[in-house]
PDB file of N, CA and C in Angstrom:
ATOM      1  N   UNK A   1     -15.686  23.229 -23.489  1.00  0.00           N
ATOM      2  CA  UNK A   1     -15.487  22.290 -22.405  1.00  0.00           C
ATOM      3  C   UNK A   1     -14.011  22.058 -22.162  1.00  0.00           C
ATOM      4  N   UNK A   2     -13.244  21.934 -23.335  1.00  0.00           N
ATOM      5  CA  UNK A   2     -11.885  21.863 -23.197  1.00  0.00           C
ATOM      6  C   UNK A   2     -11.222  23.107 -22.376  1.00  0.00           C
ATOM      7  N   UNK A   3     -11.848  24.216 -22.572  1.00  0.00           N
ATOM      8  CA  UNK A   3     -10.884  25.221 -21.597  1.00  0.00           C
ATOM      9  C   UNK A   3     -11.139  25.210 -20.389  1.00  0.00           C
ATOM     10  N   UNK A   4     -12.397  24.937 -19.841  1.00  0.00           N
ATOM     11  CA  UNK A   4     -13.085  24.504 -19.242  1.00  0.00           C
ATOM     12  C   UNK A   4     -12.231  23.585 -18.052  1.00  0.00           C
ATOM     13  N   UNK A   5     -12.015  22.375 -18.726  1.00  0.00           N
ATOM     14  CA  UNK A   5     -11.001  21.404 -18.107  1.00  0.00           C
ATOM     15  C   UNK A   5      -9.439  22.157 -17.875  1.00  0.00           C
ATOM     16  N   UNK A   6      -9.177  22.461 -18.604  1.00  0.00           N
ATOM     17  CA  UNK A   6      -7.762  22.761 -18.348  1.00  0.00           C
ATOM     18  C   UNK A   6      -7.489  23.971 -17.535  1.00  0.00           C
ATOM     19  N   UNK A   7      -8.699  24.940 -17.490  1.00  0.00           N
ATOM     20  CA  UNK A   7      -8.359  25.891 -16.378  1.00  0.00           C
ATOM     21  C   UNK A   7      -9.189  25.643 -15.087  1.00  0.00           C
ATOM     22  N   UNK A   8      -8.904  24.399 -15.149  1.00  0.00           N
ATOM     23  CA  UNK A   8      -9.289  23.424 -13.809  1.00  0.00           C
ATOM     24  C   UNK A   8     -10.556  24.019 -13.533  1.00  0.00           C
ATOM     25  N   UNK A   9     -11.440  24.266 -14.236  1.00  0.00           N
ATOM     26  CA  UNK A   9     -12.955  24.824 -13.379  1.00  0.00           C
ATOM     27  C   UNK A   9     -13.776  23.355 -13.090  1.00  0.00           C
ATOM     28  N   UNK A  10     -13.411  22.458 -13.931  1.00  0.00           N
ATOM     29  CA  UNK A  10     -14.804  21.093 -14.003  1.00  0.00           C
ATOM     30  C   UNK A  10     -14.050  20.325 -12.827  1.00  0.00           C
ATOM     31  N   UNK A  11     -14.610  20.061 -12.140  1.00  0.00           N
ATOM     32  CA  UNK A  11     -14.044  19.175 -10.728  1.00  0.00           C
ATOM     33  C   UNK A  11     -14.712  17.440 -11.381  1.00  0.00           C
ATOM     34  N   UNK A  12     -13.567  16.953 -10.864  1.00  0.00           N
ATOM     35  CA  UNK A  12     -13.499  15.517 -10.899  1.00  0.00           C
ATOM     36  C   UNK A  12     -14.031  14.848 -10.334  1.00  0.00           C
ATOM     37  N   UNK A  13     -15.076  13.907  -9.930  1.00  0.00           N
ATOM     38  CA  UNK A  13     -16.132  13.166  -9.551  1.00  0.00           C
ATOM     39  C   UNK A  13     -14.951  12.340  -7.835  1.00  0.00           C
ATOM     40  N   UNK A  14     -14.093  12.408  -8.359  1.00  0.00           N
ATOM     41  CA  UNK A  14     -13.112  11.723  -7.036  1.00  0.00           C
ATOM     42  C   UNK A  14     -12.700  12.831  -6.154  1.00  0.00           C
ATOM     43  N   UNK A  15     -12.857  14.432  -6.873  1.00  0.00           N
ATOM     44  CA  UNK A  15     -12.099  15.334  -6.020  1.00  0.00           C
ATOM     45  C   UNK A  15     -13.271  16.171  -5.034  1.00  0.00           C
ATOM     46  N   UNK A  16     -13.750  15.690  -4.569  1.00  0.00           N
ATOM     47  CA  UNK A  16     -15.139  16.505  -3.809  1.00  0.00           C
ATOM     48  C   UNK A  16     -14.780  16.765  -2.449  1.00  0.00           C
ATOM     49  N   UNK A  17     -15.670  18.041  -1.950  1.00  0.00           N
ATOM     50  CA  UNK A  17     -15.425  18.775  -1.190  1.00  0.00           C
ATOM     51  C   UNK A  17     -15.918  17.196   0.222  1.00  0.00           C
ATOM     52  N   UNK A  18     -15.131  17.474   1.618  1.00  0.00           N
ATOM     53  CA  UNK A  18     -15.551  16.492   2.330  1.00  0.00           C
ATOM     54  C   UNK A  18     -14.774  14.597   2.265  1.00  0.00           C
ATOM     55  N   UNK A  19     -14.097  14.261   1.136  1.00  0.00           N
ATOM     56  CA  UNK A  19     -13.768  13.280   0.574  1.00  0.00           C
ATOM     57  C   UNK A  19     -11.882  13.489   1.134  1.00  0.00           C
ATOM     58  N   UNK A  20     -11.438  14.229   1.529  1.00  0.00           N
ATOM     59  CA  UNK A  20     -10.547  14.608   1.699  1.00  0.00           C
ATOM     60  C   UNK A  20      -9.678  13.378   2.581  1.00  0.00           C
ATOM     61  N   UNK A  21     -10.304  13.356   4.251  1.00  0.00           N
ATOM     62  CA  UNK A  21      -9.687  12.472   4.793  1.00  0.00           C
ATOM     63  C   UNK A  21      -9.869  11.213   4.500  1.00  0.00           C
ATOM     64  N   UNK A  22     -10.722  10.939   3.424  1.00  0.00           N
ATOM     65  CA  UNK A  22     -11.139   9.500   3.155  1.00  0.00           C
ATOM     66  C   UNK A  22      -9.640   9.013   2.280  1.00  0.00           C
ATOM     67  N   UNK A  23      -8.808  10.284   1.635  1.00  0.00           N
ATOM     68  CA  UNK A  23      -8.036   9.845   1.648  1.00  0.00           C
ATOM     69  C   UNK A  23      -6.353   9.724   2.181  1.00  0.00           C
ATOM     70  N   UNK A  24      -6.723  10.597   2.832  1.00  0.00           N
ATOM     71  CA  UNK A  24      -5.450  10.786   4.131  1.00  0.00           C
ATOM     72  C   UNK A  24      -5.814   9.395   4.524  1.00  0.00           C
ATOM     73  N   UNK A  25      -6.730   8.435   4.847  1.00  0.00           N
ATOM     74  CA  UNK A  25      -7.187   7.193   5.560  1.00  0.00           C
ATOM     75  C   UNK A  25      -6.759   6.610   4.661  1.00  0.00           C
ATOM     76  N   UNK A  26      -6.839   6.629   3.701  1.00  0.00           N
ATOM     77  CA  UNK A  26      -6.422   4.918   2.529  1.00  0.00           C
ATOM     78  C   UNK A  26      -4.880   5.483   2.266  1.00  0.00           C
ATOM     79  N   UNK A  27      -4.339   6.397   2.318  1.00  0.00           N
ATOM     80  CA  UNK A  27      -2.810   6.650   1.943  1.00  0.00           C
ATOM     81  C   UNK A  27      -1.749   6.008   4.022  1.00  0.00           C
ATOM     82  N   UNK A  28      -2.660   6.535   4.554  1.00  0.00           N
ATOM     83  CA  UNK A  28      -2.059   5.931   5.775  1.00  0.00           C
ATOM     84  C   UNK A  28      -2.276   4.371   5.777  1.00  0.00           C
ATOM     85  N   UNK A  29      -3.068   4.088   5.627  1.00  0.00           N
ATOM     86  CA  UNK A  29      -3.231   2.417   5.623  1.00  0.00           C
ATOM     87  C   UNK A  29      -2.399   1.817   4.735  1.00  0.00           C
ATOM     88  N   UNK A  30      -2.105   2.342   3.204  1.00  0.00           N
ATOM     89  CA  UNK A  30      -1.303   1.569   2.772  1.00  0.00           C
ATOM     90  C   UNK A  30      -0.339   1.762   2.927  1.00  0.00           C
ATOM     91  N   UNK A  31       0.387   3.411   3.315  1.00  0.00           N
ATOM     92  CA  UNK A  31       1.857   2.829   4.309  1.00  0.00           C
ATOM     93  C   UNK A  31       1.754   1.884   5.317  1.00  0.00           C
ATOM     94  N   UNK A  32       1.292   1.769   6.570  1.00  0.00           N
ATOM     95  CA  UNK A  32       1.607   1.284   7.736  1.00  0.00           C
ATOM     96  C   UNK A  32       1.284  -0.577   7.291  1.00  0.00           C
ATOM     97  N   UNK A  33       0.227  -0.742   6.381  1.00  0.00           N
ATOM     98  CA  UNK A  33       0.552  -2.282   5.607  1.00  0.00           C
ATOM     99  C   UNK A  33       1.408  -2.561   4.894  1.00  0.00           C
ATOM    100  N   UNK A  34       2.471  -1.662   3.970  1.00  0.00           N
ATOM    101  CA  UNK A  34       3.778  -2.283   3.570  1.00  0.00           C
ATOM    102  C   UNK A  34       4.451  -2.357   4.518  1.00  0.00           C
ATOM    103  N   UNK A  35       4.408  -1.255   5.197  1.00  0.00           N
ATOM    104  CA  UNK A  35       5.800  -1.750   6.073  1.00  0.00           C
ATOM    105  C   UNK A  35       5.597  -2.261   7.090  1.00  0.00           C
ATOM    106  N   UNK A  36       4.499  -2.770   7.832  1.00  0.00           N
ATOM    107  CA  UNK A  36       4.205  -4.144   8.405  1.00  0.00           C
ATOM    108  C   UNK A  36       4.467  -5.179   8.310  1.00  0.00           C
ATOM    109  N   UNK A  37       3.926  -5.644   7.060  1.00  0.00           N
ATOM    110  CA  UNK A  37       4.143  -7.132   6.108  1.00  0.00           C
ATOM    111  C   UNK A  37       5.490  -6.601   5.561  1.00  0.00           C
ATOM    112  N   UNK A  38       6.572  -5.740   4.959  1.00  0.00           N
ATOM    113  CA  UNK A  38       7.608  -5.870   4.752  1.00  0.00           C
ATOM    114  C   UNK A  38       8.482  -6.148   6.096  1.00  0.00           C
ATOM    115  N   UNK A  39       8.024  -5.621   6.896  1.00  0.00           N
ATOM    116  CA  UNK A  39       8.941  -5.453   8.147  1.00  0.00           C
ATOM    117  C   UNK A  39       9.095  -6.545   9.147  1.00  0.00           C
ATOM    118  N   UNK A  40       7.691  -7.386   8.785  1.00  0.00           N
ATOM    119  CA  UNK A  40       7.511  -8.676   9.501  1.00  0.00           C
ATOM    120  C   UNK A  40       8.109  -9.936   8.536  1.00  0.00           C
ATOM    121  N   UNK A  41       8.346  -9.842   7.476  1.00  0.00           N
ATOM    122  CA  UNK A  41       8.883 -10.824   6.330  1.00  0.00           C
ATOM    123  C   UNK A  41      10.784 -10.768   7.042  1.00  0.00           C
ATOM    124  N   UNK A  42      11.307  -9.327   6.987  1.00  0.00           N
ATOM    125  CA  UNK A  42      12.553  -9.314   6.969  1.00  0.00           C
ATOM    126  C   UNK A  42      12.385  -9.848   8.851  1.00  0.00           C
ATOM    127  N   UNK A  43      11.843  -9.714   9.366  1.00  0.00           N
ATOM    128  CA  UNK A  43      11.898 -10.331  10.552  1.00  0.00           C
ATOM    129  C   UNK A  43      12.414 -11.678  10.682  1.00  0.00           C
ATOM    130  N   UNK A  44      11.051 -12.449   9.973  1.00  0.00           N
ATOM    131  CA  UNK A  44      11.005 -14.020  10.145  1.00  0.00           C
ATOM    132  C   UNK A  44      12.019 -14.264   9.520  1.00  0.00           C
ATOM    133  N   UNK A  45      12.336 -13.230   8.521  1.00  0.00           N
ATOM    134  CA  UNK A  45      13.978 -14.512   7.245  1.00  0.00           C
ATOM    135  C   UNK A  45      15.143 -13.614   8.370  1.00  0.00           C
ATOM    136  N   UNK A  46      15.423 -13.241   9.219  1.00  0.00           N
ATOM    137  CA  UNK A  46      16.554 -12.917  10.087  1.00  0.00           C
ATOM    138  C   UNK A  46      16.359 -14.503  10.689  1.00  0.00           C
ATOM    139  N   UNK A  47      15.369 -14.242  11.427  1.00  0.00           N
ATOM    140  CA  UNK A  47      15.297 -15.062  12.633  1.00  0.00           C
ATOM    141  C   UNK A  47      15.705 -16.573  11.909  1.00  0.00           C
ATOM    142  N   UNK A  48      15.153 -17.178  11.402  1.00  0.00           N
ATOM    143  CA  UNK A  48      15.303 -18.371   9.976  1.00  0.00           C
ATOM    144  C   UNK A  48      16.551 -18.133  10.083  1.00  0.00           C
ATOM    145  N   UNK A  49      17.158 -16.994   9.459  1.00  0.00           N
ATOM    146  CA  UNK A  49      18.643 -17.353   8.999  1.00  0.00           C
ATOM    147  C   UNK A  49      19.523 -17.442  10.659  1.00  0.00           C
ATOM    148  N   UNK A  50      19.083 -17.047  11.290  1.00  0.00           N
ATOM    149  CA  UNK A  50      19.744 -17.223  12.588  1.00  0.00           C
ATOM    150  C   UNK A  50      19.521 -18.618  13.421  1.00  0.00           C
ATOM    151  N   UNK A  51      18.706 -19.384  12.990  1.00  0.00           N
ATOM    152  CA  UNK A  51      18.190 -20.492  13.556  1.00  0.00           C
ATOM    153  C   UNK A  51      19.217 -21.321  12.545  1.00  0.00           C
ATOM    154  N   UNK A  52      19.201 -21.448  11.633  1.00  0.00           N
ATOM    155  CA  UNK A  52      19.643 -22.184  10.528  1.00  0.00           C
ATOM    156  C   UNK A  52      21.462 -21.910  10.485  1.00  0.00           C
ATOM    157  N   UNK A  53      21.935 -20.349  10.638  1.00  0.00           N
ATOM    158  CA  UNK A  53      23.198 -20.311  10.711  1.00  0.00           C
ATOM    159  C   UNK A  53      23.641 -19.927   9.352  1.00  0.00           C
ATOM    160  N   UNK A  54      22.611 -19.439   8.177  1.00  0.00           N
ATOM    161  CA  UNK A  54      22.527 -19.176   7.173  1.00  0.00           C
ATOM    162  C   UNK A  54      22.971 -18.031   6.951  1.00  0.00           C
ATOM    163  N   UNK A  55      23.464 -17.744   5.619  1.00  0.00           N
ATOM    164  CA  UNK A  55      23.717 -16.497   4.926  1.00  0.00           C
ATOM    165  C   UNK A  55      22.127 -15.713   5.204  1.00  0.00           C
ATOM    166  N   UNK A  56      22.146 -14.362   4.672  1.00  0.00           N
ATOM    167  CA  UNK A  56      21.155 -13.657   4.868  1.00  0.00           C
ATOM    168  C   UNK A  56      20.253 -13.814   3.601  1.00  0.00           C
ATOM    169  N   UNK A  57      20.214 -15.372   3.130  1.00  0.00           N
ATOM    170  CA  UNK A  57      19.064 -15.852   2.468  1.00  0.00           C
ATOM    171  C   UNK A  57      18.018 -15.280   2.640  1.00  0.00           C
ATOM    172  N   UNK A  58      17.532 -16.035   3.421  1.00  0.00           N
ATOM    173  CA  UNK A  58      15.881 -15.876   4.328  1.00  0.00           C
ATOM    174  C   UNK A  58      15.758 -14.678   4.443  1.00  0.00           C
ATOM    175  N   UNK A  59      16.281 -13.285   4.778  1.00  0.00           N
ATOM    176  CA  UNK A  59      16.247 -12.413   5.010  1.00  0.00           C
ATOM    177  C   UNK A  59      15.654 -12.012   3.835  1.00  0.00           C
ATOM    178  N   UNK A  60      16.828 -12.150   2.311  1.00  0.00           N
ATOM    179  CA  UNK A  60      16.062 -11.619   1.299  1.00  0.00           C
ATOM    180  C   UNK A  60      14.713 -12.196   1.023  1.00  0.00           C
ATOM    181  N   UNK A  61      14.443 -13.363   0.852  1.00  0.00           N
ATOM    182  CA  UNK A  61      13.404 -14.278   0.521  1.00  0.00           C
ATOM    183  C   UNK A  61      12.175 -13.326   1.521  1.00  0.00           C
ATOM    184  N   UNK A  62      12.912 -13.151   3.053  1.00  0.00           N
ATOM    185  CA  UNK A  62      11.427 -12.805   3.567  1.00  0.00           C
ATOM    186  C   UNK A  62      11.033 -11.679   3.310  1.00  0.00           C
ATOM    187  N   UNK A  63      11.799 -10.527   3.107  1.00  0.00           N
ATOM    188  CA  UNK A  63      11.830  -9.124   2.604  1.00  0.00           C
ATOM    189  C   UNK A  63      10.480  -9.109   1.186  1.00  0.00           C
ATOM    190  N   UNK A  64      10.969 -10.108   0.198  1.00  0.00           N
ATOM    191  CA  UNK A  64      10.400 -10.614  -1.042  1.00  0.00           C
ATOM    192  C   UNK A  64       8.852 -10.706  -0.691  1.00  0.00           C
ATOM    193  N   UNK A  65       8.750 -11.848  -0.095  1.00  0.00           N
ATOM    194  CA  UNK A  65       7.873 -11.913   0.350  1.00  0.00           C
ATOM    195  C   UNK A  65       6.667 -11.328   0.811  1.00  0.00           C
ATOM    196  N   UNK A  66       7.220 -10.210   2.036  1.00  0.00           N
ATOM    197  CA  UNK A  66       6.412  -9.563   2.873  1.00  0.00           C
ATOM    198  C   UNK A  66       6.208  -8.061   1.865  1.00  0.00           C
ATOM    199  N   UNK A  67       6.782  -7.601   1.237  1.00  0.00           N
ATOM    200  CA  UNK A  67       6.296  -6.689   0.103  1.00  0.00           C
ATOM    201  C   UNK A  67       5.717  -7.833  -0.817  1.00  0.00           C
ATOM    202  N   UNK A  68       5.351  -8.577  -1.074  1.00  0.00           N
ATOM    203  CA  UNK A  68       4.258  -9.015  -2.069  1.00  0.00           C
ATOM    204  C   UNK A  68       3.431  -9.190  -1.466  1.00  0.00           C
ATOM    205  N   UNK A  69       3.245  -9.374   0.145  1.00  0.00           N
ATOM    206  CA  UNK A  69       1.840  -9.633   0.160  1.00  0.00           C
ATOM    207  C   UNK A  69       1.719  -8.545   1.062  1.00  0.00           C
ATOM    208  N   UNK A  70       2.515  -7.108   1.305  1.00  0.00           N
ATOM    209  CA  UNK A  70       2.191  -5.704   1.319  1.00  0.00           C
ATOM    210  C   UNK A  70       1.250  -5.546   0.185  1.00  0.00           C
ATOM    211  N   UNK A  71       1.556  -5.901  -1.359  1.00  0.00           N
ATOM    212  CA  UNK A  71       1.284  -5.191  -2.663  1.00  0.00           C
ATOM    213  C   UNK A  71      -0.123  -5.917  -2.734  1.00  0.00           C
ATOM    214  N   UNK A  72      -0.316  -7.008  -2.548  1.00  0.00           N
ATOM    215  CA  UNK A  72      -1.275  -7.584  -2.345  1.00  0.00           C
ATOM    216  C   UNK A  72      -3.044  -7.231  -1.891  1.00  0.00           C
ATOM    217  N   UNK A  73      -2.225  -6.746  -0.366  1.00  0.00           N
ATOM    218  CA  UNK A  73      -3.475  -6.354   0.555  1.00  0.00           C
ATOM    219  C   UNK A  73      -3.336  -4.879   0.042  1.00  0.00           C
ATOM    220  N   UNK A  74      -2.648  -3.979  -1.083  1.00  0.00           N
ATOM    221  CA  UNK A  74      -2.759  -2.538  -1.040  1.00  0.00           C
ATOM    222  C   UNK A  74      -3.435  -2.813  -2.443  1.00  0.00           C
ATOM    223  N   UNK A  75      -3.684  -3.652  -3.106  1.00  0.00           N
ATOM    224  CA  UNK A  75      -4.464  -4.088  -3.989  1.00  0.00           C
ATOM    225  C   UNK A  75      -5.997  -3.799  -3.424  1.00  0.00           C
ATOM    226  N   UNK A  76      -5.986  -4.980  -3.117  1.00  0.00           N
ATOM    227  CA  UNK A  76      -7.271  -5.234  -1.985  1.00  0.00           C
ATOM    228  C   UNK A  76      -8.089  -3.917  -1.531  1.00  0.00           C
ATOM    229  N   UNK A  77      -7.014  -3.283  -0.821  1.00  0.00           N
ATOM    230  CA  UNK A  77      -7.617  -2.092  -0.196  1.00  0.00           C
ATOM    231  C   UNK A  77      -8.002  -0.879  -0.687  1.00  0.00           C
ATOM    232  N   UNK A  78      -7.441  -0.472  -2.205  1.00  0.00           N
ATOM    233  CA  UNK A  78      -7.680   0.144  -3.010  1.00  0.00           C
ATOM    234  C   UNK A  78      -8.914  -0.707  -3.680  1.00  0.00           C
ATOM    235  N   UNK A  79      -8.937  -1.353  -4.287  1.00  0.00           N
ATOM    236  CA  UNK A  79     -10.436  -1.688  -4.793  1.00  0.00           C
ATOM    237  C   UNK A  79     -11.231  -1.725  -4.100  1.00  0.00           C
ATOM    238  N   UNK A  80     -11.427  -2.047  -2.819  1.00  0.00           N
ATOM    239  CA  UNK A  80     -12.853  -1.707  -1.904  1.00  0.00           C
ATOM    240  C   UNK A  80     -12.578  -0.610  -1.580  1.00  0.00           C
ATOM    241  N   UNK A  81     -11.709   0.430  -1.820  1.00  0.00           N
ATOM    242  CA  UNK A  81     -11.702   1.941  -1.402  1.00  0.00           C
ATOM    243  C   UNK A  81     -12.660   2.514  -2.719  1.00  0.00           C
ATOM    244  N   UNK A  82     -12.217   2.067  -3.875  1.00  0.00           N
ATOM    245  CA  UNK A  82     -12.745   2.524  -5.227  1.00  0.00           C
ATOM    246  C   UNK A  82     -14.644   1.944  -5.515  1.00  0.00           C
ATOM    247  N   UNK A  83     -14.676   0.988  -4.696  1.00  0.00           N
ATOM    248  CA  UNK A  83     -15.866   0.448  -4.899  1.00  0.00           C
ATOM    249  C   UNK A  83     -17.260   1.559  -3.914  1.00  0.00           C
ATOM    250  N   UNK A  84     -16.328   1.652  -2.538  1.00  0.00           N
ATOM    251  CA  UNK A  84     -17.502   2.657  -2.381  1.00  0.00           C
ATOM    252  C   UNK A  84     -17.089   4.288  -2.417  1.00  0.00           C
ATOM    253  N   UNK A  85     -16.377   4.503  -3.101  1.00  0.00           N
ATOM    254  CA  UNK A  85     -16.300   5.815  -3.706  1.00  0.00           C
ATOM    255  C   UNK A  85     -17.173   6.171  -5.414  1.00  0.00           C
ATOM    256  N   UNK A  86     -17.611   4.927  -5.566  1.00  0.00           N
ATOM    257  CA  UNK A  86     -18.660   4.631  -6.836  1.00  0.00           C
ATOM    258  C   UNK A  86     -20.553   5.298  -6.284  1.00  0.00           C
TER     259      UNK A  86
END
């Protein structure tokens, strides 16, 4: 079984024929959701720091931000990706 595996003959229960764009679909989604929510965070902390007259605080803070709750929803979206790939 071991040679088996290593000269790649046993296919992996995730690598199946047809399953392909399912994940071209979850690799596009979780780009275009980081850099959404990152891109909309550094937005609001510009705008903040421009309202306010501030150093580019807010900017970092919103940057911070909007990648955590990028990492968040790519959480999210990977476990209900994994749930019906079960």
């Amino acid at each position: 079984m071991l040679l088996l595996y290593c000269a790649r003959l046993v296919r992996s229960p995730m690598i199946e024929p047809g399953r392909g764009w399912a994940y071209v679909a979850l690799f596009s989604q979780i780009g275009i959701s980081l850099l959404v929510t990152t891109l909309l965070g550094v937005l609001v902390g510009r705008w903040v720091d421009g309202q306010l007259g501030t150093l580019p605080i807010f900017l970092i803070v919103g940057f911070f931000l909007g990648a955590g709750a990028g990492t968040v929803g790519i959480i999210r979206l990977v476990s209900r990706f994994l749930e019906t790939m079960e």
